[in-house]
Protein backbone atom coordinates (compact mmCIF):
# COMPACT_ATOMS: atom_id res chain seq x y z
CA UNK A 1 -22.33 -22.74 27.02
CA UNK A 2 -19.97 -19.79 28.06
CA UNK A 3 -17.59 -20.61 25.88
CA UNK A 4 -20.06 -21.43 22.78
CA UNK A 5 -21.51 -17.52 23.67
CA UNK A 6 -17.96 -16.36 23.21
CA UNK A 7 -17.08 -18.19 19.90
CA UNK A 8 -19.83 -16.50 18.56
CA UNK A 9 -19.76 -12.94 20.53
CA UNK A 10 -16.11 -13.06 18.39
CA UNK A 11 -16.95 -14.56 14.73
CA UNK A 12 -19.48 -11.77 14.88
CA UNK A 13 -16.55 -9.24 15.73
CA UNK A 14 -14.45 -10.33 13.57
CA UNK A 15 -17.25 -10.34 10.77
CA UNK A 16 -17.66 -6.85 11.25
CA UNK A 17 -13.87 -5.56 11.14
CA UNK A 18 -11.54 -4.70 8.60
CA UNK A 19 -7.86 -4.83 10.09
CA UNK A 20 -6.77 -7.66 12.17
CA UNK A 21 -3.80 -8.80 14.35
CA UNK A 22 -2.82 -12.00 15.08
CA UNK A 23 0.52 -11.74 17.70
CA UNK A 24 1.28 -15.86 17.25
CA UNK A 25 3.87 -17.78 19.94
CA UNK A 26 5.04 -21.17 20.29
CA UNK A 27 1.44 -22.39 20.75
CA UNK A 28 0.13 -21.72 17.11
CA UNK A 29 3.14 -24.41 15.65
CA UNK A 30 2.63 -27.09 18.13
CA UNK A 31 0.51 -28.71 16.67
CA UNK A 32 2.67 -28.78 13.74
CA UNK A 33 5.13 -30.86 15.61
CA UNK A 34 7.55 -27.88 16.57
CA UNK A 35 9.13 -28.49 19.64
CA UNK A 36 10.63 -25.57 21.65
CA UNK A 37 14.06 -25.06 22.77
CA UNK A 38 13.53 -27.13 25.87
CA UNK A 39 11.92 -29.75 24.07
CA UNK A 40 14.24 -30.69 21.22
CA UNK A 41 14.34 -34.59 21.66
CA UNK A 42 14.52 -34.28 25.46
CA UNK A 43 17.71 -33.10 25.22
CA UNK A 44 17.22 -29.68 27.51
CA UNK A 45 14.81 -31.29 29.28
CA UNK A 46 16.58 -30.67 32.91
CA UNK A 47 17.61 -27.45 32.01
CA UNK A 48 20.98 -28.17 30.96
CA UNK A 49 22.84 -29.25 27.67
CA UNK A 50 25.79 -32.01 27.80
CA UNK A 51 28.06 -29.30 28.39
CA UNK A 52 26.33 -27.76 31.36
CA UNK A 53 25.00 -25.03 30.03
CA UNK A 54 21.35 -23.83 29.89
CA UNK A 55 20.30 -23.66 26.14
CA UNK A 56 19.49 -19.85 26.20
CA UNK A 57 22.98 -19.27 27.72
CA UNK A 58 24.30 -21.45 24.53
CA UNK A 59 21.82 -19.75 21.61
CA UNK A 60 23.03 -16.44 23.09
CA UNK A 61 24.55 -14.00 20.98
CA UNK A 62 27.37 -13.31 23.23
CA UNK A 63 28.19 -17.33 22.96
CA UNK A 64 27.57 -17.71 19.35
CA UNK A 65 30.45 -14.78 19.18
CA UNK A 66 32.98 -16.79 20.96
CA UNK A 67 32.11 -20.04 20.21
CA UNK A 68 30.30 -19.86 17.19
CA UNK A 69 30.78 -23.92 16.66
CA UNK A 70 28.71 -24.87 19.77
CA UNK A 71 25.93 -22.21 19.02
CA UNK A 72 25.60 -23.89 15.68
CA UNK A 73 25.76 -27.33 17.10
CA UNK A 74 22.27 -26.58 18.84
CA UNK A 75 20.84 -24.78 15.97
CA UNK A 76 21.53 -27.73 13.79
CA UNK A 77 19.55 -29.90 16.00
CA UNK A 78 16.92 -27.66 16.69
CA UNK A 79 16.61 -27.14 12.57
CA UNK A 80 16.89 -30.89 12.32
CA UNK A 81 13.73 -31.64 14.79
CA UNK A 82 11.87 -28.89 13.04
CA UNK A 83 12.60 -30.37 9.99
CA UNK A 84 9.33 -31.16 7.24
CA UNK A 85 7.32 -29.51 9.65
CA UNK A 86 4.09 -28.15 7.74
CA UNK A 87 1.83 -25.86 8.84
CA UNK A 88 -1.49 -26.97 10.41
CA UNK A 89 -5.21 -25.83 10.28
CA UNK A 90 -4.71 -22.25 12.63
CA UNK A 91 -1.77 -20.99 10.30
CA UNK A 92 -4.21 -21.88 6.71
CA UNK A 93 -7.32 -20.19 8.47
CA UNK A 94 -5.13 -16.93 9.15
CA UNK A 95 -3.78 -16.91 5.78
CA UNK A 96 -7.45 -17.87 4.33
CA UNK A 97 -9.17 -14.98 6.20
CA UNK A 98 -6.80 -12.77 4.06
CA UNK A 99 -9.45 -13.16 1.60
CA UNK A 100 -11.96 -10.95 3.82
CA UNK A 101 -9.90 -8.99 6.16
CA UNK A 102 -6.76 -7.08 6.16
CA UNK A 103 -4.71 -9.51 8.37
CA UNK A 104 -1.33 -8.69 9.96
CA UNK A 105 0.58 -11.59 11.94
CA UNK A 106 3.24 -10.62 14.75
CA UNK A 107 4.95 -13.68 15.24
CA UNK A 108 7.71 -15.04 17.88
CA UNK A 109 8.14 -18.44 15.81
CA UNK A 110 10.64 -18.81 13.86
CA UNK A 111 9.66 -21.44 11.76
CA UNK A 112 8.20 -20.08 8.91
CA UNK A 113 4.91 -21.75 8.98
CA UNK A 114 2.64 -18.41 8.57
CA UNK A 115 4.71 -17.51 5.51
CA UNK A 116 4.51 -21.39 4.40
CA UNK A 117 0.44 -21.36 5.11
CA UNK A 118 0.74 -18.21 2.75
CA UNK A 119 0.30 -14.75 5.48
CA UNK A 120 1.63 -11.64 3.20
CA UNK A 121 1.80 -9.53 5.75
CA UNK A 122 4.34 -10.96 8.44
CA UNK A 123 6.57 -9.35 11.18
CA UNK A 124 9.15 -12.36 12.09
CA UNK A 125 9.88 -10.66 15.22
CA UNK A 126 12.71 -12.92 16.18
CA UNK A 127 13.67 -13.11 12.18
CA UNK A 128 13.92 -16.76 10.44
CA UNK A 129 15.34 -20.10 10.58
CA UNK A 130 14.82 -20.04 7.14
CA UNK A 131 17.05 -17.30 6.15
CA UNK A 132 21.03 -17.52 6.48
CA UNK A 133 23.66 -14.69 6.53
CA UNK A 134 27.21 -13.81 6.40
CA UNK A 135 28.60 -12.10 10.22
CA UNK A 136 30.93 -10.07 7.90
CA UNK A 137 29.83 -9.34 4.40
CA UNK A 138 26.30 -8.49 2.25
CA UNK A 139 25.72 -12.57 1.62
CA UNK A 140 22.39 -14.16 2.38
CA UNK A 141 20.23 -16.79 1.00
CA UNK A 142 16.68 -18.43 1.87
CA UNK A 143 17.19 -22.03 2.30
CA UNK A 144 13.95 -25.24 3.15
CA UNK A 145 16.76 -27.02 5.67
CA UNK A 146 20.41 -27.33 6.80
CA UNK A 147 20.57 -30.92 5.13
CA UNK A 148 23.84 -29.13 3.29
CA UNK A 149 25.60 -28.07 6.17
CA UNK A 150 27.68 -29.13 8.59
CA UNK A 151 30.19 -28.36 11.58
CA UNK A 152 30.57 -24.64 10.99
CA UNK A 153 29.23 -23.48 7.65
CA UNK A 154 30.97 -20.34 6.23
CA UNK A 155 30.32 -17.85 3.70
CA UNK A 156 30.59 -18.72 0.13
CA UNK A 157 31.61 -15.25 -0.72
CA UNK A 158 34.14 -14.09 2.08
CA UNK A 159 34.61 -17.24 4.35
CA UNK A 160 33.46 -16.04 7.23
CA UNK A 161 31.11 -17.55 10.00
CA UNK A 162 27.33 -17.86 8.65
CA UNK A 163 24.07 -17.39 10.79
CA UNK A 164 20.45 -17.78 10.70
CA UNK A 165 18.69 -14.70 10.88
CA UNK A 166 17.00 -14.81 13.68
CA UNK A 167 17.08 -13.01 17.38
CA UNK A 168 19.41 -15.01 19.83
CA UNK A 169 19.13 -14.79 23.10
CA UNK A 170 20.46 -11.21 24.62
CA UNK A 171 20.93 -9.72 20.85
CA UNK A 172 18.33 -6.58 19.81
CA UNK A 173 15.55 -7.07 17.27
CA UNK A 174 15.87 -5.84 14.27
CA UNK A 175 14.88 -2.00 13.28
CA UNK A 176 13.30 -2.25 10.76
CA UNK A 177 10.81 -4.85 12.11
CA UNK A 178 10.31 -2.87 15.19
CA UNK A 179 9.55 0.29 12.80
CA UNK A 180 6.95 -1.85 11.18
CA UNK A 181 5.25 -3.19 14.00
CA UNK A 182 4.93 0.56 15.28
CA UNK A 183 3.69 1.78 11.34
CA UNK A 184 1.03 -0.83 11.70
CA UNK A 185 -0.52 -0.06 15.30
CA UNK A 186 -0.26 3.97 14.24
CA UNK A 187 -2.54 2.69 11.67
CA UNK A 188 -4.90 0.76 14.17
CA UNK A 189 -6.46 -2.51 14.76
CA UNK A 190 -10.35 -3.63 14.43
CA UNK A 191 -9.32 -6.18 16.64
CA UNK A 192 -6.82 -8.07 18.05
CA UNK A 193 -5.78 -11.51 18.68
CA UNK A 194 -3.03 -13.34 20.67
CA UNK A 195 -2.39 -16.90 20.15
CA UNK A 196 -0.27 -19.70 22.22
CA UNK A 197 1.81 -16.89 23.58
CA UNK A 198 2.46 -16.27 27.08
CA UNK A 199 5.25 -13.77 26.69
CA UNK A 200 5.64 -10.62 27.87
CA UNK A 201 8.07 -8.98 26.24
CA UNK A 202 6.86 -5.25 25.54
CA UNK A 203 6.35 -5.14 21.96
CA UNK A 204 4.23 -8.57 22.24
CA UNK A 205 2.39 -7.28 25.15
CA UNK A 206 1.92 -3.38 23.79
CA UNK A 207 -0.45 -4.14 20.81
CA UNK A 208 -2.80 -5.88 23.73
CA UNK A 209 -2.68 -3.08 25.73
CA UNK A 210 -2.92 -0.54 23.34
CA UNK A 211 -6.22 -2.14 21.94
CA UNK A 212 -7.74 -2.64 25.35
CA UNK A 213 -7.03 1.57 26.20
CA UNK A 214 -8.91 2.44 23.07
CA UNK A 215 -11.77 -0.07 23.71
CA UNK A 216 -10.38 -2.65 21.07
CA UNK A 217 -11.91 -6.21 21.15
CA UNK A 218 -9.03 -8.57 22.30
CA UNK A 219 -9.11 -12.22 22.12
CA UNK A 220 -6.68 -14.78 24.06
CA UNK A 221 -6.40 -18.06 22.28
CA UNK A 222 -4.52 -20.77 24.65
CA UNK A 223 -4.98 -23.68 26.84
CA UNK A 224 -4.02 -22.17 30.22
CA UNK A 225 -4.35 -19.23 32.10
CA UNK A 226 -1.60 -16.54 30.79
CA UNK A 227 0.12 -12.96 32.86
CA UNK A 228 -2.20 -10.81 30.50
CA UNK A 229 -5.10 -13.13 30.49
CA UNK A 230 -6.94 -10.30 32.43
CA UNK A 231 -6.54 -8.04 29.54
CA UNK A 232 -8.37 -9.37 27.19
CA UNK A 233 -12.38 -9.07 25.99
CA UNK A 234 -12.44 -12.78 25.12
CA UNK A 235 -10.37 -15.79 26.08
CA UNK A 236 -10.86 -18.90 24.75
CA UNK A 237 -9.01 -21.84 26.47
CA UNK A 238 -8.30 -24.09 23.50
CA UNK A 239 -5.90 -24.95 21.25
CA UNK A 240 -5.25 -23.03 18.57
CA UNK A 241 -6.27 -25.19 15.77
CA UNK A 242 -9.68 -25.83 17.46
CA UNK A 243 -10.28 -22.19 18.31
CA UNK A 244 -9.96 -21.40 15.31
CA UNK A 245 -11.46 -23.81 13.49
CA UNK A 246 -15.15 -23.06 15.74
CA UNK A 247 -14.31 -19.45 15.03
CA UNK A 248 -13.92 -19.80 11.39
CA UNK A 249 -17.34 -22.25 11.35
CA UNK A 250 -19.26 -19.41 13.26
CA UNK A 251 -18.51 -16.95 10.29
């Protein structure tokens, strides 16, 4: 009953506001299939690759700098289990309730699902898997897979080593997605949700926090208990497609 009084206590919220955030994590795309790191095939399952290193130690910048080839090896099997991956009912109802609110996502994932589902108004925190670049020169291109690469794939234009676009492991974010993240709260929030997150890194955990200081509902969308669960107005201990999904029906 608690939990049918809190569906409703945040349809009727959300009903009533105009700007949103959703601050999405691994939890929002498992249900689409996507593994994480640790759970690509099994294969980090103990902690350690075949070469007995953790996988964040091998999808590190620092690695990727030195040994470029095994970085990539990982990324092409990550890519490769990620592969056809569509996005499920959670990522469609965000990018439906477009229609009647002014909705920005803050997402972890790198898997392009929101943008897929058809969110305008993304922050790729950790950038794309979708999107590769040159390390040396202005090259780039937005590619569905890595079906046409192999080994080490260079640069068309200048030969050099290629990349995804996305944060590894010890690297920065990128500017101009922090400076949009920081437009965007300046600008405020009617409310704000997290879903299938449990990080706290500081720019995941300040739009929470920020909200909750100036009296912001704040809604926490996963299965278990989280750090910043205590933060939050509401917390709804479901999966994201079905939180969603009761949300959306209470509207």
């Amino acid at each position: 009953m608690k939990n049918e009084e809190s569906v409703i206590q945040i349809a009727n919220t959300l009903r009533q506001s105009k700007r949103v955030l959703f601050i999405t994590g691994a939890g929002i795309s498992a249900e689409s299939g996507i593994p994480t790191y640790r759970g690509v095939g099994g294969l980090y399952e103990y902690g350690k690759t075949e070469e007995g290193l953790s996988i964040e130690t091998i999808l590190s910048g620092h690695v990727f700098q030195r040994k470029p080839k095994l970085t990539w090896k990982y990324l092409f099997q990550i890519e490769k289990a990620c592969r056809g991956a569509k996005p499920n009912r959670a990522h469609e109802l965000i990018a439906e309730w477009q229609d009647r609110y002014q909705i920005w996502v803050l997402t972890q994932n790198v898997d392009g699902l929101h943008r897929k589902a058809g969110s305008r108004n993304i922050i790729e925190i950790h950038g794309s898997f979708h999107t590769l670049l040159c390390t040396d020169c202005d090259w780039r291109r937005e590619v569905a897979d890595y079906r046409t690469y192999s080994d080490l794939p260079l640069c068309p234009a200048c030969g050099h080593v290629i990349r995804p676009d996305i944060v590894l492991f010890g690297e920065m974010l990128a500017l101009n997605n922090l400076s949009m993240l920081q437009q965007q709260l300046n600008f405020g929030f009617d409310m704000v949700f997290s879903v299938g997150t449990s990080s706290l890194f500081p720019y995941i955990t300040q739009p929470v926090q920020l909200a909750r200081q100036q009296g912001i509902p704040t809604v926490e969308i996963n299965p278990r208990e989280t750090d910043l669960s205590r933060v939050f107005t509401h917390k709804l201990r479901r999966s994201a497609v079905e939180a969603l999904t009761e949300i959306h029906k209470k509207l």
